[in-house]
C-alpha atoms as a PDB file:
ATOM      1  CA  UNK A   1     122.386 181.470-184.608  1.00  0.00           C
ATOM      2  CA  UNK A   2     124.409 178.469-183.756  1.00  0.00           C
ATOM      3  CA  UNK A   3     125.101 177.706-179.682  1.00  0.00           C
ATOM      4  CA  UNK A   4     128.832 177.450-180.763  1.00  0.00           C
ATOM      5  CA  UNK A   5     129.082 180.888-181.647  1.00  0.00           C
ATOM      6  CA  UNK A   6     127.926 181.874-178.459  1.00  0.00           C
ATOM      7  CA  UNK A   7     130.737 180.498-176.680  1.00  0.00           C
ATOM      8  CA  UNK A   8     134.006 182.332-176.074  1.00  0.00           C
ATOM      9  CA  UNK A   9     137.791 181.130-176.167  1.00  0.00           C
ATOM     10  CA  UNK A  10     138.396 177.958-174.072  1.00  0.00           C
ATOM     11  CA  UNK A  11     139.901 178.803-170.634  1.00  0.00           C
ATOM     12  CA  UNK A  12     141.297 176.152-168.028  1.00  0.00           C
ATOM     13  CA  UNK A  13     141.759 178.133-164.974  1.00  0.00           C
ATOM     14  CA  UNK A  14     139.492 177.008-162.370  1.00  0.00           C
ATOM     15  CA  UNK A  15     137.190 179.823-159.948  1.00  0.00           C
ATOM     16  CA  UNK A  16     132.906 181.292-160.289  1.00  0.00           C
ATOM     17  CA  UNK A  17     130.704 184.330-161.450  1.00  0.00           C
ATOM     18  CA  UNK A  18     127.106 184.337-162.979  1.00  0.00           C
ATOM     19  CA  UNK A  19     124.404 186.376-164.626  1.00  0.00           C
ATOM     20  CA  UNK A  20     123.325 189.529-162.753  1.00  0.00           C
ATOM     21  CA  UNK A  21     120.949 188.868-159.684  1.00  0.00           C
ATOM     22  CA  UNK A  22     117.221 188.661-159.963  1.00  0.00           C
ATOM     23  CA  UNK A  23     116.964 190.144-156.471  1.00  0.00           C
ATOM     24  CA  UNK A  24     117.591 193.467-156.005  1.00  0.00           C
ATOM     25  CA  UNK A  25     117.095 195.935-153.440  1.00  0.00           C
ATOM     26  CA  UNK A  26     114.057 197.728-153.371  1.00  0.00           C
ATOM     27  CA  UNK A  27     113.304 201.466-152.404  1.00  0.00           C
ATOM     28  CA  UNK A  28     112.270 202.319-149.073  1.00  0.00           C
ATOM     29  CA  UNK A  29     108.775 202.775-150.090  1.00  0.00           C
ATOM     30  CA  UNK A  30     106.757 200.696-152.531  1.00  0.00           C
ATOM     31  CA  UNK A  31     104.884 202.815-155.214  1.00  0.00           C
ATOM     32  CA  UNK A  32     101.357 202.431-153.617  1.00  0.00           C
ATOM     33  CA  UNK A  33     103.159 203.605-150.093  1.00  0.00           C
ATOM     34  CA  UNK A  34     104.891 206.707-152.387  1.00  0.00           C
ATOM     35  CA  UNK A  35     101.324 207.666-153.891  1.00  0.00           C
ATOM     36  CA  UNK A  36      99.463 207.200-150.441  1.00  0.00           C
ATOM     37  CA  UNK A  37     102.094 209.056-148.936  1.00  0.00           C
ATOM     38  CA  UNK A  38     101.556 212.368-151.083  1.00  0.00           C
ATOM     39  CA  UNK A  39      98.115 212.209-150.906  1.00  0.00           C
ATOM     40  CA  UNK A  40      97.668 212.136-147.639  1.00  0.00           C
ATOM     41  CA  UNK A  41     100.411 215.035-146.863  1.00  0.00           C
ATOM     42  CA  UNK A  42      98.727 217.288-149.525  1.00  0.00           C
ATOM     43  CA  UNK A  43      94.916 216.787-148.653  1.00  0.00           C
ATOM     44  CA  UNK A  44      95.252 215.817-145.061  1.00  0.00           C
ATOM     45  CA  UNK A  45      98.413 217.225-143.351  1.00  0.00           C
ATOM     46  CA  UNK A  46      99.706 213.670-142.252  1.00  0.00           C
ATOM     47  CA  UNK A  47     102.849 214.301-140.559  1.00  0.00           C
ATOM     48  CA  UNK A  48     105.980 213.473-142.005  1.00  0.00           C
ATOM     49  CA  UNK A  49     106.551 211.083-139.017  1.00  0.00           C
ATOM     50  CA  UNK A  50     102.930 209.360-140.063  1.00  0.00           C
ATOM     51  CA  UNK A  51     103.789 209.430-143.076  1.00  0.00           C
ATOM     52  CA  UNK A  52     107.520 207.504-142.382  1.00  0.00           C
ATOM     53  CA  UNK A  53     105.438 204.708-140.208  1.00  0.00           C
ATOM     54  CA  UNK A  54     103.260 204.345-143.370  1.00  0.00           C
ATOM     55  CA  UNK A  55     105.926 203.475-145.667  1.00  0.00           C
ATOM     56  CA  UNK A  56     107.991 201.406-143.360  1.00  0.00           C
ATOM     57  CA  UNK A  57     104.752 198.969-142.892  1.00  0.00           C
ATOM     58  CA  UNK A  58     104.535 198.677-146.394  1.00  0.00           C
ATOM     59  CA  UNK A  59     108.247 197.434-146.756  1.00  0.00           C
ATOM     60  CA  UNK A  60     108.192 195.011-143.882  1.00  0.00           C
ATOM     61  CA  UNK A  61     104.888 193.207-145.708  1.00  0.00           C
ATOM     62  CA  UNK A  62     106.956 193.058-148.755  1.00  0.00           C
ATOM     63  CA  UNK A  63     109.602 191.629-146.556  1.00  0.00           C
ATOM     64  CA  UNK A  64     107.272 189.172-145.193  1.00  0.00           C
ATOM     65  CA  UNK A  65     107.356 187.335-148.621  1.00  0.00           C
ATOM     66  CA  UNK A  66     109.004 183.980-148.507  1.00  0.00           C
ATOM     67  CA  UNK A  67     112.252 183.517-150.760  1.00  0.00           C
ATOM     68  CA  UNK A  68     115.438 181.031-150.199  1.00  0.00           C
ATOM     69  CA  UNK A  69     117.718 181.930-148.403  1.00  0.00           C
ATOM     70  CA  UNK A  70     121.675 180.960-148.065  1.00  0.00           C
ATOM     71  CA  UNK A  71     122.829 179.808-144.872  1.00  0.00           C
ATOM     72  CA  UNK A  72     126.278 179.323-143.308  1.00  0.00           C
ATOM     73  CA  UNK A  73     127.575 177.447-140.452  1.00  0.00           C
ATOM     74  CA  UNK A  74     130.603 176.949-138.369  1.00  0.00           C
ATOM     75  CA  UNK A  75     133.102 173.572-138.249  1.00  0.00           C
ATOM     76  CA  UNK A  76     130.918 171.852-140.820  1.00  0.00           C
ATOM     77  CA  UNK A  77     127.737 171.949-138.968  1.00  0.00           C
ATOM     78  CA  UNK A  78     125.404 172.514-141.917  1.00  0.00           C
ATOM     79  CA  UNK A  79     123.568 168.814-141.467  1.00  0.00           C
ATOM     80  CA  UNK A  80     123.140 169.400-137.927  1.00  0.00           C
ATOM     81  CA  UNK A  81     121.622 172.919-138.698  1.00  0.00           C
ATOM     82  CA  UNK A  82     119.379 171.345-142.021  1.00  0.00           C
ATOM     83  CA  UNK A  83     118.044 168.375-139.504  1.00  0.00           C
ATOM     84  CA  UNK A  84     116.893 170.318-136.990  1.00  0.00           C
ATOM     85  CA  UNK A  85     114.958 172.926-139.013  1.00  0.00           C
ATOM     86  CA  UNK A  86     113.302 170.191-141.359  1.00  0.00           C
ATOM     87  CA  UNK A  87     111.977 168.255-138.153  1.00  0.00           C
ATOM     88  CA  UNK A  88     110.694 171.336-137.351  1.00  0.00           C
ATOM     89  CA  UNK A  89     109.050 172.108-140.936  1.00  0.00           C
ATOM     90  CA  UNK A  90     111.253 174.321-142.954  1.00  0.00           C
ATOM     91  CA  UNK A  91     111.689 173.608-146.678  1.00  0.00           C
ATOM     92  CA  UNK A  92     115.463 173.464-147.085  1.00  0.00           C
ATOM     93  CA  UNK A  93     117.963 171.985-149.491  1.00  0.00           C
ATOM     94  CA  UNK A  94     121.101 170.546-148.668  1.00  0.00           C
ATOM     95  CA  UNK A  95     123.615 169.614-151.692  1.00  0.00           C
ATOM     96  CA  UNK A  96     125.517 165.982-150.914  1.00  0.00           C
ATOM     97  CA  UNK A  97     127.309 163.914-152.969  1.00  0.00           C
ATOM     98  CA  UNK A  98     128.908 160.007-151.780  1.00  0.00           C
ATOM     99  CA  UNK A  99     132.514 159.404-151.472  1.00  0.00           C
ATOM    100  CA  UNK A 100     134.470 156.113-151.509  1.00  0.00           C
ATOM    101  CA  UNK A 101     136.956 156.809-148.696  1.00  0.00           C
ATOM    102  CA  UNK A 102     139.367 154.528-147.117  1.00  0.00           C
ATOM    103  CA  UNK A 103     139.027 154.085-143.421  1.00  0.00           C
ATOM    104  CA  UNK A 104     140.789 151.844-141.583  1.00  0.00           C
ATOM    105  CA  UNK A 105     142.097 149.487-144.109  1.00  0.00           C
ATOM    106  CA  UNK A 106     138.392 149.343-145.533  1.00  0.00           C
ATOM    107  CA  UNK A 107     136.183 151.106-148.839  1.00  0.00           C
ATOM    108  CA  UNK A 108     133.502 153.130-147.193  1.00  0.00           C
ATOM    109  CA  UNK A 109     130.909 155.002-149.123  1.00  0.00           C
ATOM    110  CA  UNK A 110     130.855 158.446-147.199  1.00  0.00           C
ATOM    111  CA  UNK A 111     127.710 161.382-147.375  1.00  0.00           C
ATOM    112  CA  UNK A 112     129.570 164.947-148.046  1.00  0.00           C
ATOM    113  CA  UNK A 113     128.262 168.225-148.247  1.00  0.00           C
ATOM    114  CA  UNK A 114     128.981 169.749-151.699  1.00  0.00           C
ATOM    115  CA  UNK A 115     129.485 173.139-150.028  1.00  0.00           C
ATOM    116  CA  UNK A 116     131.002 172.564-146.846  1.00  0.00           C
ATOM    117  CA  UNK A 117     129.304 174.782-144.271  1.00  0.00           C
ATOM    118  CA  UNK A 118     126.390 175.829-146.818  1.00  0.00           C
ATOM    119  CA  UNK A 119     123.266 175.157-147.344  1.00  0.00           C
ATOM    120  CA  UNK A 120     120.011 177.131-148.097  1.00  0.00           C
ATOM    121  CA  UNK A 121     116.251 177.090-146.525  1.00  0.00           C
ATOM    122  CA  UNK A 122     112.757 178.291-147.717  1.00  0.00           C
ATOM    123  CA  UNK A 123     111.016 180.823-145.613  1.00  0.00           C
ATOM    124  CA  UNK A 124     110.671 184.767-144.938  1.00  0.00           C
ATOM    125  CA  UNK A 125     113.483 186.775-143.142  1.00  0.00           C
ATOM    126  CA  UNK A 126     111.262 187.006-140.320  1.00  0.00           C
ATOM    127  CA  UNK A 127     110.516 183.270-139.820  1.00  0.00           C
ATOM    128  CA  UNK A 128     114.029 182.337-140.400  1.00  0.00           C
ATOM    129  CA  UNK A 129     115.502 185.139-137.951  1.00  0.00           C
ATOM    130  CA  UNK A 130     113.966 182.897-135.372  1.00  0.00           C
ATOM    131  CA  UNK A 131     116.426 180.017-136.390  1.00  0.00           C
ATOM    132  CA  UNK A 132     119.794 181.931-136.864  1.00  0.00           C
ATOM    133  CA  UNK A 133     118.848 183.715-133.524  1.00  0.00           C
ATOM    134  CA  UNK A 134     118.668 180.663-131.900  1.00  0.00           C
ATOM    135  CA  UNK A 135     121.574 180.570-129.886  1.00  0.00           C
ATOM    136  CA  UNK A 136     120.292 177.754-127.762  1.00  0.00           C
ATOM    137  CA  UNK A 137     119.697 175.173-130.579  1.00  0.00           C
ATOM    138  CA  UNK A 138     121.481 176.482-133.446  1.00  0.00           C
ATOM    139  CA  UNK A 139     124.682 178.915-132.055  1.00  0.00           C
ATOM    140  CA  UNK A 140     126.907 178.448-135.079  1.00  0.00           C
ATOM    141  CA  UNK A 141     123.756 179.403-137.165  1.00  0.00           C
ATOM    142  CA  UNK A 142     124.132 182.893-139.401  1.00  0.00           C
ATOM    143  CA  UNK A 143     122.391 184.016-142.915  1.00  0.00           C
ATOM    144  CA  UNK A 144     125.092 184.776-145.819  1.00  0.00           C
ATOM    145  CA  UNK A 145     124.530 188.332-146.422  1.00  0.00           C
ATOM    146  CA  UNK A 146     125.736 190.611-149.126  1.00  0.00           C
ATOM    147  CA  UNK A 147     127.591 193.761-148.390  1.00  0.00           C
ATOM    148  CA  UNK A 148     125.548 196.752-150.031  1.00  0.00           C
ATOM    149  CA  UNK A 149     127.041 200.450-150.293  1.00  0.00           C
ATOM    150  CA  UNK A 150     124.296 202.930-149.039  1.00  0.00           C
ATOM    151  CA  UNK A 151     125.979 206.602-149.172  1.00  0.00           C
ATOM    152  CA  UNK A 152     129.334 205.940-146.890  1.00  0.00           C
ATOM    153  CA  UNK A 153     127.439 202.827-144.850  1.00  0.00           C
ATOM    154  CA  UNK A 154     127.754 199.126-145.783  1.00  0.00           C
ATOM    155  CA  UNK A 155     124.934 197.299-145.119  1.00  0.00           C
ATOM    156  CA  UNK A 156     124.590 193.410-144.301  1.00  0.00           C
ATOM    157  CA  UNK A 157     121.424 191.819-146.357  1.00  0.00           C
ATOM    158  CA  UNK A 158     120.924 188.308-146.290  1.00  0.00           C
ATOM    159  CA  UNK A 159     121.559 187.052-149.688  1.00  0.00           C
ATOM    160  CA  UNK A 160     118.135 185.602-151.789  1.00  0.00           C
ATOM    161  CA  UNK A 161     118.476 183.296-153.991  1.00  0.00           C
ATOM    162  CA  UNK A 162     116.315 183.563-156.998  1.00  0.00           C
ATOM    163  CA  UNK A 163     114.113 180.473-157.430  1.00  0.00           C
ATOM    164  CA  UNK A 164     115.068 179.708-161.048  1.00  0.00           C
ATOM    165  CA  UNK A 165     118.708 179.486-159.923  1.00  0.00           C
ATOM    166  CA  UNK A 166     117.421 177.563-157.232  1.00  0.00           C
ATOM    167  CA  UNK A 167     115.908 175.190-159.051  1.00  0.00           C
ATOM    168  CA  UNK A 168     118.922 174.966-161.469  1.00  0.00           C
ATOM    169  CA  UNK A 169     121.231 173.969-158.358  1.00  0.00           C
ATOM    170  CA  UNK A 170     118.660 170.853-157.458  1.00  0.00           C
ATOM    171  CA  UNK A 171     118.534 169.376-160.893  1.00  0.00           C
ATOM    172  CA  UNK A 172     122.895 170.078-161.303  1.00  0.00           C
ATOM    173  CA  UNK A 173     123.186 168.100-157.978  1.00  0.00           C
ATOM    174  CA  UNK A 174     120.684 165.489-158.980  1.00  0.00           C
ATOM    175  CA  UNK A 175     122.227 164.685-162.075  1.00  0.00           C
ATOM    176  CA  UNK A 176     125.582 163.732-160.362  1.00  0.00           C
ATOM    177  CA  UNK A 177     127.435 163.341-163.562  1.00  0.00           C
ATOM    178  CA  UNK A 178     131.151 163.409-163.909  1.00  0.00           C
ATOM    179  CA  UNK A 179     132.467 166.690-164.291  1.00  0.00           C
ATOM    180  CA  UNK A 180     130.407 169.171-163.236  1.00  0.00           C
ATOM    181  CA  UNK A 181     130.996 171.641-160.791  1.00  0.00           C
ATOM    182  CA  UNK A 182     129.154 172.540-157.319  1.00  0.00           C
ATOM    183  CA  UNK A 183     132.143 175.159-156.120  1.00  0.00           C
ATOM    184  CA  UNK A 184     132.689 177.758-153.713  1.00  0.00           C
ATOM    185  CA  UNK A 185     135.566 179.264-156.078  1.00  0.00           C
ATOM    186  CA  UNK A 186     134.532 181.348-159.121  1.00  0.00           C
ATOM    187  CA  UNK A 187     134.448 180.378-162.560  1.00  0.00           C
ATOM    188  CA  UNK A 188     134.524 184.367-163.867  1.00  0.00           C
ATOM    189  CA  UNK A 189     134.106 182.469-167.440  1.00  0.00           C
ATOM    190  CA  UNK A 190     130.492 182.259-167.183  1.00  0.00           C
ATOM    191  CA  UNK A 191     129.843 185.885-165.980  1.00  0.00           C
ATOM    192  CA  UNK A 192     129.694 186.736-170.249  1.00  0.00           C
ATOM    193  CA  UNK A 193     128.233 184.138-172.303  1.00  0.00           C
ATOM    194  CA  UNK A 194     124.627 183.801-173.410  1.00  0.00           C
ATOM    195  CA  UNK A 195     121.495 183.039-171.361  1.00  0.00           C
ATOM    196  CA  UNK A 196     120.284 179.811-171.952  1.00  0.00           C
ATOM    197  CA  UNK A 197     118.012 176.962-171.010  1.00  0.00           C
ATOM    198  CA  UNK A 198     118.952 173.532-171.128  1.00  0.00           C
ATOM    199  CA  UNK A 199     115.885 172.117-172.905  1.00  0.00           C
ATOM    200  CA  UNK A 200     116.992 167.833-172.788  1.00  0.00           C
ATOM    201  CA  UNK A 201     119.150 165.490-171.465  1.00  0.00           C
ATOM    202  CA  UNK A 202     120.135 164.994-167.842  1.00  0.00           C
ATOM    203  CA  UNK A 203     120.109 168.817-167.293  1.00  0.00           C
ATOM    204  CA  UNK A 204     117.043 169.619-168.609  1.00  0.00           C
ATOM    205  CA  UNK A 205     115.377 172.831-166.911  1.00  0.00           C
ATOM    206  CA  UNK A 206     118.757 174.328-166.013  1.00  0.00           C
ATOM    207  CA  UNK A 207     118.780 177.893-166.871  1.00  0.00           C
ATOM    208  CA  UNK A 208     122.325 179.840-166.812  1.00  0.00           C
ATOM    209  CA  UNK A 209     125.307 181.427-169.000  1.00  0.00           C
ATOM    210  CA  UNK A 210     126.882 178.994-171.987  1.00  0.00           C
ATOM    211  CA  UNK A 211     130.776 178.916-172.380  1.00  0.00           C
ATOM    212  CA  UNK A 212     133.484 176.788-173.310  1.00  0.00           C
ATOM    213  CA  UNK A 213     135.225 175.324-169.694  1.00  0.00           C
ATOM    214  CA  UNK A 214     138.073 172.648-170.458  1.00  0.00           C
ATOM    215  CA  UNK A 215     137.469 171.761-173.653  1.00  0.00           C
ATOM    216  CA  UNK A 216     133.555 171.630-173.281  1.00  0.00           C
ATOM    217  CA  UNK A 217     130.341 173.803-173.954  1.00  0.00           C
ATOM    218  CA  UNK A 218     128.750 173.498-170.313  1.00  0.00           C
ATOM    219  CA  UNK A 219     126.123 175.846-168.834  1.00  0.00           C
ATOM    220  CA  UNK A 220     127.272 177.610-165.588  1.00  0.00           C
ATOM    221  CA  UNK A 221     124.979 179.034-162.753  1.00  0.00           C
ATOM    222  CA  UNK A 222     126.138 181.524-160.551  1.00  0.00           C
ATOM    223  CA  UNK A 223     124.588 182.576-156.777  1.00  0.00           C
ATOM    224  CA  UNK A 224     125.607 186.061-156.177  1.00  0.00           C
ATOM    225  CA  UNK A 225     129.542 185.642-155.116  1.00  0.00           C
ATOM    226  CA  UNK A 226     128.532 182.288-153.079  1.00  0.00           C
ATOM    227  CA  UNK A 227     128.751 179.503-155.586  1.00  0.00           C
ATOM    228  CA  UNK A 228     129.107 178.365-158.811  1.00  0.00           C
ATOM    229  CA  UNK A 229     127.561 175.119-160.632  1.00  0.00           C
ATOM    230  CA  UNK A 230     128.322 173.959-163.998  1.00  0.00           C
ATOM    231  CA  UNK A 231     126.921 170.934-166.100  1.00  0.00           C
ATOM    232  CA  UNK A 232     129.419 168.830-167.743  1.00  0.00           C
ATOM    233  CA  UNK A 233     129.187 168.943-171.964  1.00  0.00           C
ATOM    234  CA  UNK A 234     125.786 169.905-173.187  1.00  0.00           C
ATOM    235  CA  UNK A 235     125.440 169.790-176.796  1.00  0.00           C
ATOM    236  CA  UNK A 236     123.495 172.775-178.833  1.00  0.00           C
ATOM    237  CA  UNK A 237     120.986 171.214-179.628  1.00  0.00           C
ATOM    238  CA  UNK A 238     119.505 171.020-176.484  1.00  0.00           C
ATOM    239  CA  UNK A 239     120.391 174.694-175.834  1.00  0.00           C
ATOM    240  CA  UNK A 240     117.151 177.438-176.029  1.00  0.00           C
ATOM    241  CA  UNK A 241     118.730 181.365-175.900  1.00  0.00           C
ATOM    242  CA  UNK A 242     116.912 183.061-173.661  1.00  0.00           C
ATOM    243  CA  UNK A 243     116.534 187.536-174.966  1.00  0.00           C
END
């Protein structure tokens, strides 16, 4: 099957969605804590309170398993925020691209963040809490978080970012060719077409949804409701489908 078919109707309005997250939320007991738990209650009479401690240990080692993470700050504070948790050894990533402004009379070549009061860091929940806690250091600190439904309670869970998605992000940004797309707004267009991986050219390793985008066949990558990153043209033949 031909990468063109794949593609829908070309649409010029401009926004962001994405495949379906990789994370998901897991049950309140992992299946070795489930099987533990109802042998012990059968055989041994564990209580039920035992029993609850059991389960919630369990879930706060899975927990303990590092993942990126998306952070937000306040007033554009996201490079003060990345410096200060590199020099102290997190793995984070930070998406910049240079600017020619004009400032006073004179052609500068400005740093900007691609995603103005975003960026994301490498750790687990636990070792990051104790950055976007900080309110000594790091006040206008604060994980994204999704907004779950559980029964008639919402529930704020920092949002993971899956590492292939991730990595797609880096090599989009690296490649800083003309017309792609590192946006906050969504692009619903690539919420439907076809998985693919870009297997040459500039893009190579980025994995996401193929669709036609003013005029082009690009491959889109969306984060959740965060953000949305597209590759300018990429042409079939150095598109793999993904089933």
């Amino acid at each position: 099957m031909k990468v063109d078919e794949w593609t829908s109707e070309d649409v010029h309005t401009p926004g962001g969605g994405e495949f379906p997250p990789c994370a998901g939320l897991t049950s309140n007991a992992l299946p070795e804590a489930q099987s533990t738990v109802s042998a012990e209650s059968s055989q041994t009479g564990v209580s039920t309170r035992s029993v609850h401690i059991l389960s919630k240990s369990k879930v706060q080692k899975e927990e303990e398993i590092p993942h990126w993470y998306a952070l937000r700050t306040t007033y554009g504070r996201e490079k003060k925020a990345y410096d200060y948790m590199t020099a102290k050894g997190i793995t984070a990533f930070y998406p910049t691209t240079e600017v020619v402004k004009l400032i006073k009379g004179k052609r500068k070549i400005i740093t900007e963040s691609r995603l103005p009061n975003i960026f994301f860091a490498y750790g687990t929940e636990e070792q990051l809490k104790s950055f976007v806690y900080d309110n000594v250091n790091l006040p206008f600190l604060r994980f994204y978080y999704r907004h779950v439904h559980n029964g008639r309670r919402i529930e704020k869970i920092p949002l993971i970012v899956p590492d292939y998605q991730m990595e797609s992000l880096k090599i989009i940004c690296a490649a800083d060719a003309d017309n792609t797309i590192v946006s906050l707004v969504e692009v619903p267009k690539f919420e439907k077409g076809q998985l693919v991986k870009v297997t040459d050219g500039v893009f190579k390793g980025v994995v996401g949804r193929v669709a036609r985008w003013q005029g082009q066949q690009r491959v889109g990558v969306v984060v959740d409701d965060l953000v949305t990153v597209v590759t300018a043209y990429v042409p079939s033949a150095f598109l793999e489908l993904i089933r």
